[in-house]
Protein backbone atom coordinates (compact mmCIF):
# COMPACT_ATOMS: atom_id res chain seq x y z
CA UNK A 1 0.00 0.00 0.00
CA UNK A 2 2.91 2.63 0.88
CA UNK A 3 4.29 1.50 -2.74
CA UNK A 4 0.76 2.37 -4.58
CA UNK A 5 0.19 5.40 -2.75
CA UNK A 6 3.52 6.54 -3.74
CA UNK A 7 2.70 6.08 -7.32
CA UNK A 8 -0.21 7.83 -6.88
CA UNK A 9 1.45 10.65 -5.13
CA UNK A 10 4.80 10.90 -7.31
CA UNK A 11 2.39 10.81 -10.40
CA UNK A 12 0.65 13.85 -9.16
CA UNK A 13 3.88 15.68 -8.31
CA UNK A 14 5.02 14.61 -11.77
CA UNK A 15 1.88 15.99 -13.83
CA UNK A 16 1.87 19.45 -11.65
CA UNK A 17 4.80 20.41 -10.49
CA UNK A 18 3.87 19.92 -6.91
CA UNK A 19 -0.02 20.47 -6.39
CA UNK A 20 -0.26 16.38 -6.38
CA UNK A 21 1.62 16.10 -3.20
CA UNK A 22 -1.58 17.41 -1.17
CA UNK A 23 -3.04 13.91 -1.35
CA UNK A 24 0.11 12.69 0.70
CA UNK A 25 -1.01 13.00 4.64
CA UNK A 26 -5.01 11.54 3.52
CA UNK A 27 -3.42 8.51 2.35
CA UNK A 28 -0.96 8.05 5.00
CA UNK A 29 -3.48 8.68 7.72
CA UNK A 30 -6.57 7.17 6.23
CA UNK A 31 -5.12 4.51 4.07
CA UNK A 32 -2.32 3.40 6.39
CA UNK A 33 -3.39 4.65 9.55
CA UNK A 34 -0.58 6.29 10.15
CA UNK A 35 -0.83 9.55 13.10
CA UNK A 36 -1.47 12.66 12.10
CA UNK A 37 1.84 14.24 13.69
CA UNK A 38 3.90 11.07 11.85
CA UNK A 39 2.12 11.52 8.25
CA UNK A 40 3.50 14.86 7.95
CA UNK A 41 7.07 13.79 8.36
CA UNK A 42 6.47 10.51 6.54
CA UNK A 43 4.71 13.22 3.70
CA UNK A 44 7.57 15.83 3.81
CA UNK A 45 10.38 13.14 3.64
CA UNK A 46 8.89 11.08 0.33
CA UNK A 47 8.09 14.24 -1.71
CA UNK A 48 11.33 15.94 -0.56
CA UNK A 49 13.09 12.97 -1.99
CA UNK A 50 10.48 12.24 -5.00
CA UNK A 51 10.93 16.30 -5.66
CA UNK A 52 14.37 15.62 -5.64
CA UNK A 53 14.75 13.37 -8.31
CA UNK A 54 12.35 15.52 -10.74
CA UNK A 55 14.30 18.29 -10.48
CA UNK A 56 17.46 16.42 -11.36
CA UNK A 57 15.74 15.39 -14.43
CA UNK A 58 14.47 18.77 -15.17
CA UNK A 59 17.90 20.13 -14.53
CA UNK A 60 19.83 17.84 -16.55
CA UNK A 61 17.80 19.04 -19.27
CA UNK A 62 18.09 22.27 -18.36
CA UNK A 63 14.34 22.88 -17.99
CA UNK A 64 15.02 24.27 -14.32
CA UNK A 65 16.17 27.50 -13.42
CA UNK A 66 18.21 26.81 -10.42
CA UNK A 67 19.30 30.15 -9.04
CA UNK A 68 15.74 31.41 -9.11
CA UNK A 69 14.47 28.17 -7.48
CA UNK A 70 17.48 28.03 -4.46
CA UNK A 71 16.52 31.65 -3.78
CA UNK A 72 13.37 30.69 -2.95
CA UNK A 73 13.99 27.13 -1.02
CA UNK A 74 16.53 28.99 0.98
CA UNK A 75 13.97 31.76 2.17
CA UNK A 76 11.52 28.75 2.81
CA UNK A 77 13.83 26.80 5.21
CA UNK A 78 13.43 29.84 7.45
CA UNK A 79 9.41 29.62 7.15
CA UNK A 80 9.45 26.05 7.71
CA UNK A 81 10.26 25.23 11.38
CA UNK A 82 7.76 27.92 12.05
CA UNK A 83 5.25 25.62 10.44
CA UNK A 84 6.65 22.49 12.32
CA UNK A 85 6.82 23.86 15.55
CA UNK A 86 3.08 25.21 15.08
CA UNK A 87 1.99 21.50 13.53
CA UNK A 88 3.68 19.77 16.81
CA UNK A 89 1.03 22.07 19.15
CA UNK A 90 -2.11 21.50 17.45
CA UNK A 91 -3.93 18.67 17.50
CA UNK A 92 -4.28 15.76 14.60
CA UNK A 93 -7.80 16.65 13.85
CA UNK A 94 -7.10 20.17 13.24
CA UNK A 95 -4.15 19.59 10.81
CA UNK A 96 -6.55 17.15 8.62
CA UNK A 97 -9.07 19.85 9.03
CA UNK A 98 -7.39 22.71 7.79
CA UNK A 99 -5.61 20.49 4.84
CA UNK A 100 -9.04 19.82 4.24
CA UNK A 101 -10.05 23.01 3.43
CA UNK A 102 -6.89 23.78 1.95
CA UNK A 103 -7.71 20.98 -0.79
CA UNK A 104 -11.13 22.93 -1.24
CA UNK A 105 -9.60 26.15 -1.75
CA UNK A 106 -6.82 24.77 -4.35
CA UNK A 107 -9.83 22.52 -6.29
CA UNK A 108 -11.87 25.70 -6.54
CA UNK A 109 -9.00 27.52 -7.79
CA UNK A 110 -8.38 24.78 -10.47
CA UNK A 111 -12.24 24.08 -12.20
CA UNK A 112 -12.17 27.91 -12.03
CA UNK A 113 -9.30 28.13 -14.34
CA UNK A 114 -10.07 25.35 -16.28
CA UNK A 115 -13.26 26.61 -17.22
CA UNK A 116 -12.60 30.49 -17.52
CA UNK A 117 -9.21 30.21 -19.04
CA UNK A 118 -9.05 26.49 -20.65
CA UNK A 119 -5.73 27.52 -22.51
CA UNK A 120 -3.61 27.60 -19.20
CA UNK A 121 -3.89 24.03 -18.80
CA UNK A 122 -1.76 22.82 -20.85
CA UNK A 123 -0.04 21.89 -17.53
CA UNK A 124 -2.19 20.93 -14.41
CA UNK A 125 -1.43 23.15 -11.87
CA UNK A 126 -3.09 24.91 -8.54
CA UNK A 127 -2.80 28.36 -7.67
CA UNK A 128 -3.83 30.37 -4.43
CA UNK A 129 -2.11 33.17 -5.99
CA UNK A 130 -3.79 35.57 -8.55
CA UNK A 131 -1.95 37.21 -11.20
CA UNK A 132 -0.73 40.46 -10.40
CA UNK A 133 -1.66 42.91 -12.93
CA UNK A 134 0.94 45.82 -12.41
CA UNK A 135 3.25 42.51 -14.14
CA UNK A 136 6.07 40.37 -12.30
CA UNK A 137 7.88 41.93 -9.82
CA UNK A 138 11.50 39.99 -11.65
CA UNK A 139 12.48 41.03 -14.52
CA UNK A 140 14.33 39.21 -17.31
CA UNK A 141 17.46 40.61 -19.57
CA UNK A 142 17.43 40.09 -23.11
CA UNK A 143 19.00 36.70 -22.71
CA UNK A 144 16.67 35.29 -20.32
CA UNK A 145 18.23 35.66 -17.45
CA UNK A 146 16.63 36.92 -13.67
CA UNK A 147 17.19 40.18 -13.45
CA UNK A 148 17.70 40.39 -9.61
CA UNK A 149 16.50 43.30 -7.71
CA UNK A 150 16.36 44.21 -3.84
CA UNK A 151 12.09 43.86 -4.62
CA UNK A 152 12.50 40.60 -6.51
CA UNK A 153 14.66 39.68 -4.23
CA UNK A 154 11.92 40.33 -1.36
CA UNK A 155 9.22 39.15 -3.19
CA UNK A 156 10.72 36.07 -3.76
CA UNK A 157 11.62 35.65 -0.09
CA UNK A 158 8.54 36.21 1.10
CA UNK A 159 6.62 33.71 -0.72
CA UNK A 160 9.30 31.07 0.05
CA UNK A 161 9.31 31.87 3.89
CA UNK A 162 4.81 31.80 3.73
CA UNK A 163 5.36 28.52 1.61
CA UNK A 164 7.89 26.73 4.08
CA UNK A 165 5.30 27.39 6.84
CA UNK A 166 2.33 25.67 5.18
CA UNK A 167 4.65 22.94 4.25
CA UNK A 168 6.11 22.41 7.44
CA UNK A 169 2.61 23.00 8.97
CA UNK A 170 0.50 20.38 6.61
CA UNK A 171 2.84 18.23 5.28
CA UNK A 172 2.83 19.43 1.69
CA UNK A 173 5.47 20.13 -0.97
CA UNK A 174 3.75 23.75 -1.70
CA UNK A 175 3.60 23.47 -5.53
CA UNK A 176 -0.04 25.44 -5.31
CA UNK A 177 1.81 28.12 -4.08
CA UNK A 178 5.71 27.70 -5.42
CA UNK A 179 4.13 26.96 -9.27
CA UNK A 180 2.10 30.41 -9.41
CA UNK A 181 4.53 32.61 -7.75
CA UNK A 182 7.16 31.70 -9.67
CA UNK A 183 4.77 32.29 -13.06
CA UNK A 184 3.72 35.80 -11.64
CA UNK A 185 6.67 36.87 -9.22
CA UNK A 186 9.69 35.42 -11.56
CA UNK A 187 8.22 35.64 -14.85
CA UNK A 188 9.26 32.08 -15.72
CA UNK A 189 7.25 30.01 -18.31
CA UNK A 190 4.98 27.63 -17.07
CA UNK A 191 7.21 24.54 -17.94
CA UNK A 192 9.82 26.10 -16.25
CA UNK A 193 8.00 27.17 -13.50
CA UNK A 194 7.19 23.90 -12.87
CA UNK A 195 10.55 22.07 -13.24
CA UNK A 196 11.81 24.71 -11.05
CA UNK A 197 9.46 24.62 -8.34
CA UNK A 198 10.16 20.47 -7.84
CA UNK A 199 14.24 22.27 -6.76
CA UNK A 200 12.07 24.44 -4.01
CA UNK A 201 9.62 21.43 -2.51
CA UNK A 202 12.90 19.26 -2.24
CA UNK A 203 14.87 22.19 -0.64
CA UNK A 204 11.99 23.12 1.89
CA UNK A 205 10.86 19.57 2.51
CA UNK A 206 13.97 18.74 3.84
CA UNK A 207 14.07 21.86 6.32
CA UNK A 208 10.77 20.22 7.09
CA UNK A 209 11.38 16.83 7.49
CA UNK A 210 14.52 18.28 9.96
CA UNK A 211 12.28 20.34 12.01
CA UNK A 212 10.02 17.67 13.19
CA UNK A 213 12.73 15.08 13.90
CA UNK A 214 13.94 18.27 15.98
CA UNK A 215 10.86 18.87 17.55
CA UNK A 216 10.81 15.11 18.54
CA UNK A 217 8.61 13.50 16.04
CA UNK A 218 9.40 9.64 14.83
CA UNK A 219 9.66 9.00 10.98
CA UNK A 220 8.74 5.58 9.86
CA UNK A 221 11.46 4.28 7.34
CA UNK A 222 9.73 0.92 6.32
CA UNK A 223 7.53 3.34 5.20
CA UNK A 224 8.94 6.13 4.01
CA UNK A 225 10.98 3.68 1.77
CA UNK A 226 8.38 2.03 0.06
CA UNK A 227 6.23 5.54 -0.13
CA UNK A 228 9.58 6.97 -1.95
CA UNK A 229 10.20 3.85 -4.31
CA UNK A 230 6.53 4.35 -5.54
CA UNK A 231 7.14 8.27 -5.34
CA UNK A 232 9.73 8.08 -7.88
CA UNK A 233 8.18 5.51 -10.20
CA UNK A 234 5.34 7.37 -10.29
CA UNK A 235 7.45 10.86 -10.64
CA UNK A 236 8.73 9.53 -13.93
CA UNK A 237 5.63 8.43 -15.47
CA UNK A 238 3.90 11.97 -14.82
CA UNK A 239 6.67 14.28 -16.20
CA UNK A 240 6.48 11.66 -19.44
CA UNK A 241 2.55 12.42 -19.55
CA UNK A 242 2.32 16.06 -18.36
CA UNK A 243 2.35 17.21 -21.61
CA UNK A 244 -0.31 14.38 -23.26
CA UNK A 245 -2.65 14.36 -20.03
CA UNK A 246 -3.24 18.34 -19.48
CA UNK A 247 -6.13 19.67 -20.32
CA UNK A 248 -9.19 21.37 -19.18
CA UNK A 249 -11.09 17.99 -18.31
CA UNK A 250 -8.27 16.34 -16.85
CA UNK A 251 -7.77 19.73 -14.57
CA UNK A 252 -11.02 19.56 -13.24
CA UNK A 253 -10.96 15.64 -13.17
CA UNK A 254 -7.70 16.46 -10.71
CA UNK A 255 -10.31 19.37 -8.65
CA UNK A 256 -12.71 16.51 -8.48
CA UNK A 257 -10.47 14.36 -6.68
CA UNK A 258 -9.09 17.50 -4.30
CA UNK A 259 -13.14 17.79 -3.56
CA UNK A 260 -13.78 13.86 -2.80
CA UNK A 261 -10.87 13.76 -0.42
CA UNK A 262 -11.53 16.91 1.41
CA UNK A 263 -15.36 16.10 2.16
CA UNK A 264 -14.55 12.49 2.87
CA UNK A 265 -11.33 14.12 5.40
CA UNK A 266 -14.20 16.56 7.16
CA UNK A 267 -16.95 13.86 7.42
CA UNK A 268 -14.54 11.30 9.27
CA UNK A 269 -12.99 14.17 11.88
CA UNK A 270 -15.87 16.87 12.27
């Protein structure tokens, strides 16, 4: 079972640069039984590594822009023991609760895209973050290259530091918010943006995945093992199919699934 929900979970991460890895703690807790408080590092560790792997690929074929990516993984190792210290004080109900609604929010976001602007999704991907219409607070030179200002520079920060507290906090790789920013903060095309944004959920998962083992929380390796062996099989197969699979029906196919899990996570705490 860790292996298959692995799959399932790597696949996701695969097909949207991170959005997938929401579905991590559910299946942990409700499919394995796994606590609350031990799903999170079980979830941070496997998409850290599965993350990990992606980007390698991505950078290899120089799809991901590492400078712009480290810049913000760095800024989100300071947000994340926030969000692991705060996950270590609340109780397991009220973590699957608010990831709950969290999955709401990012499924509304993506059948609201999908149907209003059905040529984004040519990649699957959530957003919590609206475009911002004054334009991208990077800018590019005529080569390509990040153009880094003291505001990008800040900008950037910022929504590394908010993402590395949700992450830490819930157990999640942060894509719905990494993928977006990076679109409307960096300026980066959306393939980019997401092969770059699997270099931030490895960097910040593994400030998570620290945190808690600092904060005195057990990781399972048996596990975590299998969970990352299905992780990276499944990895593989989505960046393969990203680009055959997206599409407005698949995207709200994928908010279909968010919805399903969240209502089935509120009817079994609340």
């Amino acid at each position: 079972m860790s292996l298959l929900f692995g799959i399932i979970v790597g696949f996701s991460l695969g097909l949207t640069g991170g959005g997938g890895s929401i579905f991590a703690v559910p299946l942990l807790v409700y499919g394995l039984a796994a606590p609350v408080h031990q799903a999170v590092v079980i979830s941070l560790a496997a998409v850290g590594c599965t993350a990990l792997a992606g980007a390698l690929l991505h950078w290899r074929s120089g799809a991901a822009e590492l400078h712009t990516g480290l810049i913000f993984g760095l800024a989100g190792i300071l947000g994340a023991p926030w969000g692991a210290w705060l996950s270590g004080r609340l109780p397991g109900d009220f973590i699957l609760g608010g990831c709950a609604v969290l999955m709401l929010l990012i499924a509304y976001r993506l059948w609201r895209r999908a149907s209003q602007n059905p040529a984004e999704t040519q990649v699957v991907r959530a957003s919590l973050i609206e475009p911002d219409d004054a334009g991208p607070a990077c800018r590019r030179n005529p080569e390509g290259g990040l153009h880094l200002t003291s505001r990008c520079a800040l900008v950037l920060a910022l929504s590394g530091v908010v993402t590395g507290v949700l992450s830490g906090l819930f157990g999640v790789g942060g894509g719905f918010l990494i993928v977006p920013a990076l679109l409307s903060i960096a300026a980066l095309p959306i393939r980019r943006a997401v092969a770059t944004s699997l270099v931030v959920i490895a960097i910040i998962s593994a400030a998570g995945v620290v945190s808690h083992l600092l904060a005195g929380q057990s990781l399972d390796k048996a596990i975590t093992a299998w969970f990352v062996l299905g992780g990276l099989a499944g990895m593989g197969l989505g960046i393969l199919l990203s680009r055959r699979l997206a599409g407005p029906l698949l995207q709200k196919l994928f908010a279909g699934m968010m919805v399903a899990v969240a209502v089935y996570m509120l009817l079994r705490n609340f």
